[in-house]
Protein backbone atom coordinates (compact mmCIF):
# COMPACT_ATOMS: atom_id res chain seq x y z
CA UNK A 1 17.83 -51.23 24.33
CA UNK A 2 18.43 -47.64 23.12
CA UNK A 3 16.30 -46.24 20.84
CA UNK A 4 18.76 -44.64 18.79
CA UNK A 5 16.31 -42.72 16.53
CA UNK A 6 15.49 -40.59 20.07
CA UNK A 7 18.49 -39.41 20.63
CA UNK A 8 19.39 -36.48 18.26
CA UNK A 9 15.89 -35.51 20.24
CA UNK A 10 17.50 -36.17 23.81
CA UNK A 11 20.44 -34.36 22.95
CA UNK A 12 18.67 -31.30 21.73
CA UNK A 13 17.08 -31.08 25.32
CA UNK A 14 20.36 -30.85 26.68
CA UNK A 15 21.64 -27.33 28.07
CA UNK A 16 23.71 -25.79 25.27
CA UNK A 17 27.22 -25.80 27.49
CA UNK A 18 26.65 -29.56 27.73
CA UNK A 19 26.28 -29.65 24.12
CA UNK A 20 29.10 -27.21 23.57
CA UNK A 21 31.59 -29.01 25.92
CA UNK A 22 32.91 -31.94 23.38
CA UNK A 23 34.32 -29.65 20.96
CA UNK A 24 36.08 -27.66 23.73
CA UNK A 25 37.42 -31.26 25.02
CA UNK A 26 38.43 -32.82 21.26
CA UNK A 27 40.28 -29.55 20.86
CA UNK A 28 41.80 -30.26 24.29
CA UNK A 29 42.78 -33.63 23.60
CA UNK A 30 44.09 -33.17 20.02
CA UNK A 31 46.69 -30.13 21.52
CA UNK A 32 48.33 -32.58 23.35
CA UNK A 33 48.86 -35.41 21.82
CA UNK A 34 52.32 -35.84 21.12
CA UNK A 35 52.02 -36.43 16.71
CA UNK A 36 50.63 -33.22 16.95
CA UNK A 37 53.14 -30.95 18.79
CA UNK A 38 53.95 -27.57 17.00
CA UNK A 39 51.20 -28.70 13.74
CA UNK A 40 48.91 -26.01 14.65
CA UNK A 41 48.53 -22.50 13.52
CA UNK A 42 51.98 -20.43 13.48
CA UNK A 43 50.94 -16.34 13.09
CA UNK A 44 54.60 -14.68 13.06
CA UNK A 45 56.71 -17.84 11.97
CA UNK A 46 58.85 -18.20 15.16
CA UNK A 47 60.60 -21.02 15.93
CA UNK A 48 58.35 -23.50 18.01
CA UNK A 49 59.35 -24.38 21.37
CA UNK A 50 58.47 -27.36 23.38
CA UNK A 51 55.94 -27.48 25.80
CA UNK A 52 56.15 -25.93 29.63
CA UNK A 53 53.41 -24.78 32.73
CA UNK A 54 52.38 -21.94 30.23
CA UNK A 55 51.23 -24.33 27.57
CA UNK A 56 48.47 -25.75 29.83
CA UNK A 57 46.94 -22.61 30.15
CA UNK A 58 47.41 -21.37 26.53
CA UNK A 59 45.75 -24.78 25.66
CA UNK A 60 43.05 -24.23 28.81
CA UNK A 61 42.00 -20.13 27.59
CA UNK A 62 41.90 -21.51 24.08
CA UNK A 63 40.04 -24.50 23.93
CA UNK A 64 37.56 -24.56 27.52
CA UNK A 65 35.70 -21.14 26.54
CA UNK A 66 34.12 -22.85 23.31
CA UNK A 67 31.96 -24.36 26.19
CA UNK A 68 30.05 -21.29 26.28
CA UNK A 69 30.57 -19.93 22.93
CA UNK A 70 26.73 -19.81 22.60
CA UNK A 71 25.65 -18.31 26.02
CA UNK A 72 28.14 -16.30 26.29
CA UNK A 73 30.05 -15.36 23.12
CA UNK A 74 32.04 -11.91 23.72
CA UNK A 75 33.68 -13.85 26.79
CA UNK A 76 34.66 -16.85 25.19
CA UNK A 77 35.90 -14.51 22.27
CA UNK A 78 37.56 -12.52 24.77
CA UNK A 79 39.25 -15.69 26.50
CA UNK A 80 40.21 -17.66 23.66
CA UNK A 81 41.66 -14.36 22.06
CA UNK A 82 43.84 -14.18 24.77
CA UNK A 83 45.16 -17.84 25.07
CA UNK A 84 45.77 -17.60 20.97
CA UNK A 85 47.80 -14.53 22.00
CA UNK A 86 50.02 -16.49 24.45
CA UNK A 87 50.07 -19.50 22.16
CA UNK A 88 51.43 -17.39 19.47
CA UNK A 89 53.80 -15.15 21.71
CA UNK A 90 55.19 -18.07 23.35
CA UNK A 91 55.70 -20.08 19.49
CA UNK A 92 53.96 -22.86 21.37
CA UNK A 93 51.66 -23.56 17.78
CA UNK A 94 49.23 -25.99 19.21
CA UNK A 95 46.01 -27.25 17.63
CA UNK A 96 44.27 -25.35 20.18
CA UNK A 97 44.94 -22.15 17.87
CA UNK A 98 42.23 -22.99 15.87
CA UNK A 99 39.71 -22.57 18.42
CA UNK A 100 39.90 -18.78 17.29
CA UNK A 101 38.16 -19.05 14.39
CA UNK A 102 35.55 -21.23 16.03
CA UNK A 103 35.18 -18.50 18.40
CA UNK A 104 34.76 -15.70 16.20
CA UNK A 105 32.43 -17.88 13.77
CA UNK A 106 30.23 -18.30 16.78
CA UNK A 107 30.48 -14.63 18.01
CA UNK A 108 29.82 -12.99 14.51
CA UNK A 109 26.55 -15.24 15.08
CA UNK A 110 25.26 -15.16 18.29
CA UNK A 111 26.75 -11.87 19.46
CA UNK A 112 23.57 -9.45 20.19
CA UNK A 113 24.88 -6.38 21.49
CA UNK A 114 28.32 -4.00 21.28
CA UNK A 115 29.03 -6.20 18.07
CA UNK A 116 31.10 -3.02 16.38
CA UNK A 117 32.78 -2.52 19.86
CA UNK A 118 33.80 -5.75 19.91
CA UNK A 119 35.40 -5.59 16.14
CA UNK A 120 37.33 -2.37 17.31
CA UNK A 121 38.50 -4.07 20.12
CA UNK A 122 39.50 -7.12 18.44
CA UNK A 123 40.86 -5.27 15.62
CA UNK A 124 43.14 -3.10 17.92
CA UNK A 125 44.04 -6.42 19.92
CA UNK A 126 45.59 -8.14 16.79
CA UNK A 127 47.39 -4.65 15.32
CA UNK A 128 49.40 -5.12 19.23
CA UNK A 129 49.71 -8.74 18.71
CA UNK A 130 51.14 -8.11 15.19
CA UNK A 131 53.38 -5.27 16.43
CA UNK A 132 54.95 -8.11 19.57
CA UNK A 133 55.51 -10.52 17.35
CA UNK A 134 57.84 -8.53 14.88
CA UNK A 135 59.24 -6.94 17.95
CA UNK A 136 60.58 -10.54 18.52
CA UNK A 137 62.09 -11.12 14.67
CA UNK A 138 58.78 -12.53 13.31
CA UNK A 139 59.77 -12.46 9.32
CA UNK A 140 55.87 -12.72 8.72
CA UNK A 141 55.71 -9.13 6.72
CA UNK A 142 52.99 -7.16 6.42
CA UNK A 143 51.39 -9.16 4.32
CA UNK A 144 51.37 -12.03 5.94
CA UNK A 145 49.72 -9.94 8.99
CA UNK A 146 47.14 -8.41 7.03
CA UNK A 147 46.12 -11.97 4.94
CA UNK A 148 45.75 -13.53 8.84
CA UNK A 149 43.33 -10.86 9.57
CA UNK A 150 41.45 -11.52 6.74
CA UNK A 151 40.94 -15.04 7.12
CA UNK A 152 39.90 -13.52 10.81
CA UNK A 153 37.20 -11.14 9.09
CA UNK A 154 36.17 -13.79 7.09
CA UNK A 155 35.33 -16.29 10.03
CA UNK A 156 33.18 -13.54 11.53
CA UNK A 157 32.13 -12.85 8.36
CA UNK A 158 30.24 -16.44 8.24
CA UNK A 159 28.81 -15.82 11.70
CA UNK A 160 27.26 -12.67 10.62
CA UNK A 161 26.01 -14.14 7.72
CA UNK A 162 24.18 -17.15 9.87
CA UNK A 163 22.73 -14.89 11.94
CA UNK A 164 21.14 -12.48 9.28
CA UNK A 165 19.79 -16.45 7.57
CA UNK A 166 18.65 -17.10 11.21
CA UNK A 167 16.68 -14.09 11.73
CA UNK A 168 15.42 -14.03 8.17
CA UNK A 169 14.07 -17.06 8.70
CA UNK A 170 12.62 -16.26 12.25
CA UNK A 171 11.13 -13.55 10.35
CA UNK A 172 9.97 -15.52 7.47
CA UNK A 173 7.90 -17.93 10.36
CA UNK A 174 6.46 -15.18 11.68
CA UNK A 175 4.58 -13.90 8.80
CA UNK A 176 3.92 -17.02 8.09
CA UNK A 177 2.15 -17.81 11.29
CA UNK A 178 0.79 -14.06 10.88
CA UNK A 179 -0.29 -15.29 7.54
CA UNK A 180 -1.84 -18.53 8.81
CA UNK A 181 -4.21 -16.95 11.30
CA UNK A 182 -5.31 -14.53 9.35
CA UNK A 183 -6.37 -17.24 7.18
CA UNK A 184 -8.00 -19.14 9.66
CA UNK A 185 -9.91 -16.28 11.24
CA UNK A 186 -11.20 -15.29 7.78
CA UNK A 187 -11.76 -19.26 7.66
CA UNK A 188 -13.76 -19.22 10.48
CA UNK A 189 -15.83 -15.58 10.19
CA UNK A 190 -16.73 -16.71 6.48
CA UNK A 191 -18.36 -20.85 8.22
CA UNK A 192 -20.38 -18.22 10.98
CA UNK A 193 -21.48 -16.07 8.14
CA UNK A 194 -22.83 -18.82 5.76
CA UNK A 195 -23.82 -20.58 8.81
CA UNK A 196 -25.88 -17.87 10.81
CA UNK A 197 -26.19 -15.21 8.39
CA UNK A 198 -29.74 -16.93 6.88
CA UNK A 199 -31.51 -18.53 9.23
CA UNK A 200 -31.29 -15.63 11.28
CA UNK A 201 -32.47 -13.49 8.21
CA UNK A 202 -35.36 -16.16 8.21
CA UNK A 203 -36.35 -15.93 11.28
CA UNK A 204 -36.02 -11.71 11.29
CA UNK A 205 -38.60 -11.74 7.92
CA UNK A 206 -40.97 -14.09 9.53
CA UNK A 207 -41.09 -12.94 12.81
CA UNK A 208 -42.15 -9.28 10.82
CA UNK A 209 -44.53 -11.21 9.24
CA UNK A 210 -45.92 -12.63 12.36
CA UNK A 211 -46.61 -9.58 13.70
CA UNK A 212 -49.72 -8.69 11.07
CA UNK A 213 -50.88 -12.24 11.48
CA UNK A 214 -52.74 -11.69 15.03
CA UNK A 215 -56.05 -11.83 13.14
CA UNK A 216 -55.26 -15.46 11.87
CA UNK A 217 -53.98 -17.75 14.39
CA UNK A 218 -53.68 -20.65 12.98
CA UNK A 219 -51.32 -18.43 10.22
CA UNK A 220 -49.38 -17.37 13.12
CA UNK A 221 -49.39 -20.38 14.69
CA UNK A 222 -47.89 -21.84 11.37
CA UNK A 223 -45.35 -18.81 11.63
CA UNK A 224 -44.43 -19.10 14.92
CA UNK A 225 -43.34 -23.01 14.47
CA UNK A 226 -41.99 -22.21 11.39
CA UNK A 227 -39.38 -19.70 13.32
CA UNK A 228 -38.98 -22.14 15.75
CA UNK A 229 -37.73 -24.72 13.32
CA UNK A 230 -35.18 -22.03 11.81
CA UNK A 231 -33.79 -21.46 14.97
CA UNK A 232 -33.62 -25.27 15.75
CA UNK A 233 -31.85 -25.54 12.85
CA UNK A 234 -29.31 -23.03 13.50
CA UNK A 235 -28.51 -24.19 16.50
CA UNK A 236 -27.18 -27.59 14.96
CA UNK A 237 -25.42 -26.00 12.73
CA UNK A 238 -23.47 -23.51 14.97
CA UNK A 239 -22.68 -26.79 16.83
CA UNK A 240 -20.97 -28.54 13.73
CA UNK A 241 -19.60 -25.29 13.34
CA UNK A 242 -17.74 -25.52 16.83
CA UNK A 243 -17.21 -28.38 16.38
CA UNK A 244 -14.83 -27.53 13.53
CA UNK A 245 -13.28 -24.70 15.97
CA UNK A 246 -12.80 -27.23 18.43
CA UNK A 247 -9.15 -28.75 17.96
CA UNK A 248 -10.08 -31.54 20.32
CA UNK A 249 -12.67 -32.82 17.97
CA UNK A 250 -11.43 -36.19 16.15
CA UNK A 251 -13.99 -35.48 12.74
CA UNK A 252 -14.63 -33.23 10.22
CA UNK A 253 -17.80 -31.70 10.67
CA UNK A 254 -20.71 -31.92 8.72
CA UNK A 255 -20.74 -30.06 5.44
CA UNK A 256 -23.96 -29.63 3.48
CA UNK A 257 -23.98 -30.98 0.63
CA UNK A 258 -26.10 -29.70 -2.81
CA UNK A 259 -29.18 -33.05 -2.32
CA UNK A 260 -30.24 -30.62 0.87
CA UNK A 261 -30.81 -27.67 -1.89
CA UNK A 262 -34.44 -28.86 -1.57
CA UNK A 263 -34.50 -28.66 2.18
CA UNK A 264 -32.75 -24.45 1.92
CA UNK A 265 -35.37 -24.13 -0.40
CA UNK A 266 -38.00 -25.28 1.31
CA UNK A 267 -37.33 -23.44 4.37
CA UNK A 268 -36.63 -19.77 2.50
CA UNK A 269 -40.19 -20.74 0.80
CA UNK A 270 -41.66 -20.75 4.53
CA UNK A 271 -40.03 -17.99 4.90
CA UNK A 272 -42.55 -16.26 2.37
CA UNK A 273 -40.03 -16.37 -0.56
CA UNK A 274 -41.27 -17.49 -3.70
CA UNK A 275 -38.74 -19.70 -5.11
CA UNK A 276 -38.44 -22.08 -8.30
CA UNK A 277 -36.14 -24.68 -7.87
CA UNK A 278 -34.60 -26.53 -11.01
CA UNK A 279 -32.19 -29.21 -10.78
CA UNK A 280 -30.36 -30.82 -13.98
CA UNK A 281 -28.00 -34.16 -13.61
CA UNK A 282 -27.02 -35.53 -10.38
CA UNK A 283 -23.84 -34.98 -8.42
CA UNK A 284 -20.39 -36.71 -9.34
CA UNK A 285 -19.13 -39.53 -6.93
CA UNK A 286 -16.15 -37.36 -6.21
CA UNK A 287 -16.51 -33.23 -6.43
CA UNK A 288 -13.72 -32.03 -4.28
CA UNK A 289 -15.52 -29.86 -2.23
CA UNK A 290 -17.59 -28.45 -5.28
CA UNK A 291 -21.06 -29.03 -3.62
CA UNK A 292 -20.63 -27.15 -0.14
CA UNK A 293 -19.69 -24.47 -2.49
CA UNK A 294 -22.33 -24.62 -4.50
CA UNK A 295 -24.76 -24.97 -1.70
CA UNK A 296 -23.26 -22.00 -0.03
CA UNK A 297 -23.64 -20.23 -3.22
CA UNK A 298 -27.39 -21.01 -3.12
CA UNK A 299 -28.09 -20.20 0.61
CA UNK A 300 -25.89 -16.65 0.31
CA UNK A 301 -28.25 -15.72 -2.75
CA UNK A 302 -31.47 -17.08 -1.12
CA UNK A 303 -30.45 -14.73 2.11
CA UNK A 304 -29.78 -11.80 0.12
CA UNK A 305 -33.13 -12.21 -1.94
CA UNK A 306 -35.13 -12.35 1.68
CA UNK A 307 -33.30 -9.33 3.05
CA UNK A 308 -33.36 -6.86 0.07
CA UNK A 309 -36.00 -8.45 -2.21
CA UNK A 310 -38.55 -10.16 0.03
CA UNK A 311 -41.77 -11.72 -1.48
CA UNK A 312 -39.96 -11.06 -5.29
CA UNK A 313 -39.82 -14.12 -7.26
CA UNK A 314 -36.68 -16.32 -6.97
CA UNK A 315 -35.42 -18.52 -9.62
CA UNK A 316 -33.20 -21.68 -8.58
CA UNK A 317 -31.34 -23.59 -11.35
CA UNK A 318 -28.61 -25.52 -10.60
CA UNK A 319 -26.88 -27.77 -13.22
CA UNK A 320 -24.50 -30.99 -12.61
CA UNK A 321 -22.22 -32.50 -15.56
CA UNK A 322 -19.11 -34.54 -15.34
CA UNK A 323 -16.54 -31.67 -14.93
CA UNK A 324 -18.49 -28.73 -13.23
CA UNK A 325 -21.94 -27.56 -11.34
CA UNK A 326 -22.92 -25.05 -12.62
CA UNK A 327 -25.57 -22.51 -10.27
CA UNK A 328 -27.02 -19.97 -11.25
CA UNK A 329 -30.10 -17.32 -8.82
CA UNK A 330 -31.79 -14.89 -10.09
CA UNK A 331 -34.21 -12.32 -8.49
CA UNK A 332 -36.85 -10.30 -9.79
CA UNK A 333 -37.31 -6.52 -8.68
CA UNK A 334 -37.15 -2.80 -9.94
CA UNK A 335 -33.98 -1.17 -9.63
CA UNK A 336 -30.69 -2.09 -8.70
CA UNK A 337 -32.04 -2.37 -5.11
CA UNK A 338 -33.92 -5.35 -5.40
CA UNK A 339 -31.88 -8.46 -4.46
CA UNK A 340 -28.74 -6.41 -4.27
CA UNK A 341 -25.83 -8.03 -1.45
CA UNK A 342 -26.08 -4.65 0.41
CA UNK A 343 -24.30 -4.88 3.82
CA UNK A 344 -20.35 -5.26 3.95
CA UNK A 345 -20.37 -8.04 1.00
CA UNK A 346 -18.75 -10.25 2.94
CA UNK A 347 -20.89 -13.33 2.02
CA UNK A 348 -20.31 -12.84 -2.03
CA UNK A 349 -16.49 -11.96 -1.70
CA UNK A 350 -16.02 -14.93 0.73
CA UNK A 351 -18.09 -17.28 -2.11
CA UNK A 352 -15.64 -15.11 -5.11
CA UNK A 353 -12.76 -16.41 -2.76
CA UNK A 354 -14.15 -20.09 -2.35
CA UNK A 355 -15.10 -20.55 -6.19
CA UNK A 356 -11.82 -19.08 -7.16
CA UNK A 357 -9.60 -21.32 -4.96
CA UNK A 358 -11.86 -24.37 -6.75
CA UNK A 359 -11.02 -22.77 -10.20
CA UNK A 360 -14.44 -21.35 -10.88
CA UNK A 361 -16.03 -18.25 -12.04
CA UNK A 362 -17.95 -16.19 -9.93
CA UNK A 363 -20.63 -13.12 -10.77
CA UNK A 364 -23.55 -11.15 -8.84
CA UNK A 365 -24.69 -7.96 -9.73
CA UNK A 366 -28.06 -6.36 -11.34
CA UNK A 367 -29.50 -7.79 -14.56
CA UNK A 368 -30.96 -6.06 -17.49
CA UNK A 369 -34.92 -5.44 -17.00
CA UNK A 370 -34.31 -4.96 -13.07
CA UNK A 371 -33.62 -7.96 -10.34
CA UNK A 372 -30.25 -9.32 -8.77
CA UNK A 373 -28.51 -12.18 -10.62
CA UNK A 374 -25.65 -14.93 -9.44
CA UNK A 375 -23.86 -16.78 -10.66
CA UNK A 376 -21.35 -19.79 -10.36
CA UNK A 377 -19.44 -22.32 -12.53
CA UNK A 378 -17.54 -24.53 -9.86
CA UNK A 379 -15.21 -27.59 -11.17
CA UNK A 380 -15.14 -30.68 -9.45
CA UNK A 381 -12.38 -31.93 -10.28
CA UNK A 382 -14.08 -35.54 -11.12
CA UNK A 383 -12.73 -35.78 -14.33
CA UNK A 384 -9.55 -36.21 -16.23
């Protein structure tokens, strides 16, 4: 059987003549059927007369050109202009008449270029139509002229305004799609940041380290396994990481949640960053995405704390009730300079931008007595 939910799809495969055609044909068959002889549009108010050899191509110019009133619109304006002229001239008055304002309609909205040409020209076209048919005692008037054309510039009128909603909305899409990959590349240079961005600066500090630790080898040797493990461990992660670029890829990747913050701790402490970790409460069962921020809230401060305030002490307290987590890292130092984001700030204005999306509040900057200080209050959304 037919599916017969496939085929508005089928026929918008179709070539858009073959789509076109049945209107041209209905309009065909409704001129000639007898009931309808002389009911269709009478410009001039001559008396009708009955159908000859000229009425089949009257009916043929005005109704066959719709075929193509998409592909190519100024000719099928053009053609069916000129049958309406004959069908008018010759007081035939068939249905087929109203193929005009199809026509127009269709070339007010698919007509590209030459469109004012094409109104002067039409324009002109119906003034010498007008002026033949009161040359042959149309009592039409004037008036009754000028309210035809109207109705004329009103049927173009539509077209023009579908085409200005059609390319509004073509333009709407595009900024939209402009709109979406900006997003996404922001999306993705924000996961490579918090990704990369601090086991590299891990592996940077202790590698410096390692270098006045040729004295001591089993120190070094510590070092040098220690950097090997950061790098081991940034290599899984830029996998996941791909793995999330990859649209082939069936899963979400793996997203850290905050029970690792012992685990980032642990390795910025090998790292030779003193660090105090607190931890009140324990996670909800449902945080909507609250404790990848918070974790990435953690790791961004614990990077910036190795690469502007190395060896300064570190403080760690992050807090867990029923409606928020609450994080908070705090460097010591002199100055402004110690602990301070440096760099282009793209980790802390990508975590303002994550925190803020979540409904949080988001703060770094230097704290009275000297250091760096962050903060975070991140809702989970677990509660009602």
């Amino acid at each position: 059987m037919v599916d017969l939910r496939r085929l508005p799809d089928a026929w918008r495969r179709w070539d858009v003549t073959v789509r076109d055609l049945p209107l041209a044909l209905l309009l065909v068959l409704a001129s000639v059927l007898p009931a309808l002889q002389n009911q269709g549009t009478q410009l001039g108010d001559l008396p009708g007369r009955p159908s000859d050899a000229l009425t089949v191509v009257a009916v043929s110019l005005e109704c066959l050109p719709l075929a193509v009133r998409r592909r190519r619109p100024a000719l099928c304006l053009a053609l069916v202009s000129l049958g309406f002229a004959l069908d008018q001239l010759r007081a035939y008055h068939t249905v087929a008449g109203a193929a005009l304002a199809i026509a127009l309609v269709s070339a007010g909205a698919h007509l590209a270029r030459r469109r004012r040409t094409t109104l002067v020209v039409g324009s002109a076209a119906y003034v010498a139509l007008a002026v033949a048919l009161d040359r042959q005692g149309s009592p039409e008037g004037v008036t009754g002229f000028v309210t035809f054309y109207l109705a004329l510039a009103l049927a173009w009128g539509i077209g023009a305004w579908l085409r200005q909603s059609r390319a509004a909305e073509a333009e709407r899409r595009h900024h939209v799609a402009l709109a979406a990959r900006a997003a996404e590349r922001t999306r993705i240079a924000r996961e490579l940041h918090d990704v990369v961005t601090h086991h590299v600066t891990a592996m940077v500090v202790q590698a410096e380290a390692a270098r006045y630790l040729t004295a001591a080898p089993d120190r070094l040797d510590t070092t040098l396994g220690t950097i090997t493990d950061t790098g081991r461990r940034a290599i899984t992660d830029l996998r996941h990481l791909l793995d999330l670029l990859n649209p082939d890829h069936g899963t979400d990747p793996r997203t850290p949640p905050v029970g690792e913050l012992d685990a980032l701790v642990e390795q910025t402490r090998r790292a030779g960053q003193p660090v105090e970790f607190t931890q009140e409460g324990s996670p909800a069962e449902t945080t909507g995405g609250a404790e990848v921020v918070a974790y990435r809230v953690v790791q961004e401060a614990l990077t910036n704390a190795l690469k502007h305030a190395h060896g300064s002490r570190t403080a760690v307290h992050v807090r867990h009730d029923e409606r928020e987590i609450t994080v908070e890292v705090g460097t010591d130092g002199s100055g402004a300079s110690a602990g301070a984001p440096g760099g282009s700030g793209r980790g802390l204005a990508g975590l303002r931008e994550r925190v803020a999306v979540l409904g949080g509040e988001f703060s770094a900057g230097a704290r009275a007595g000297g250091g760096f200080v962050v903060r975070a209050r991140i809702p989970t959304g677990s509660a009602s």
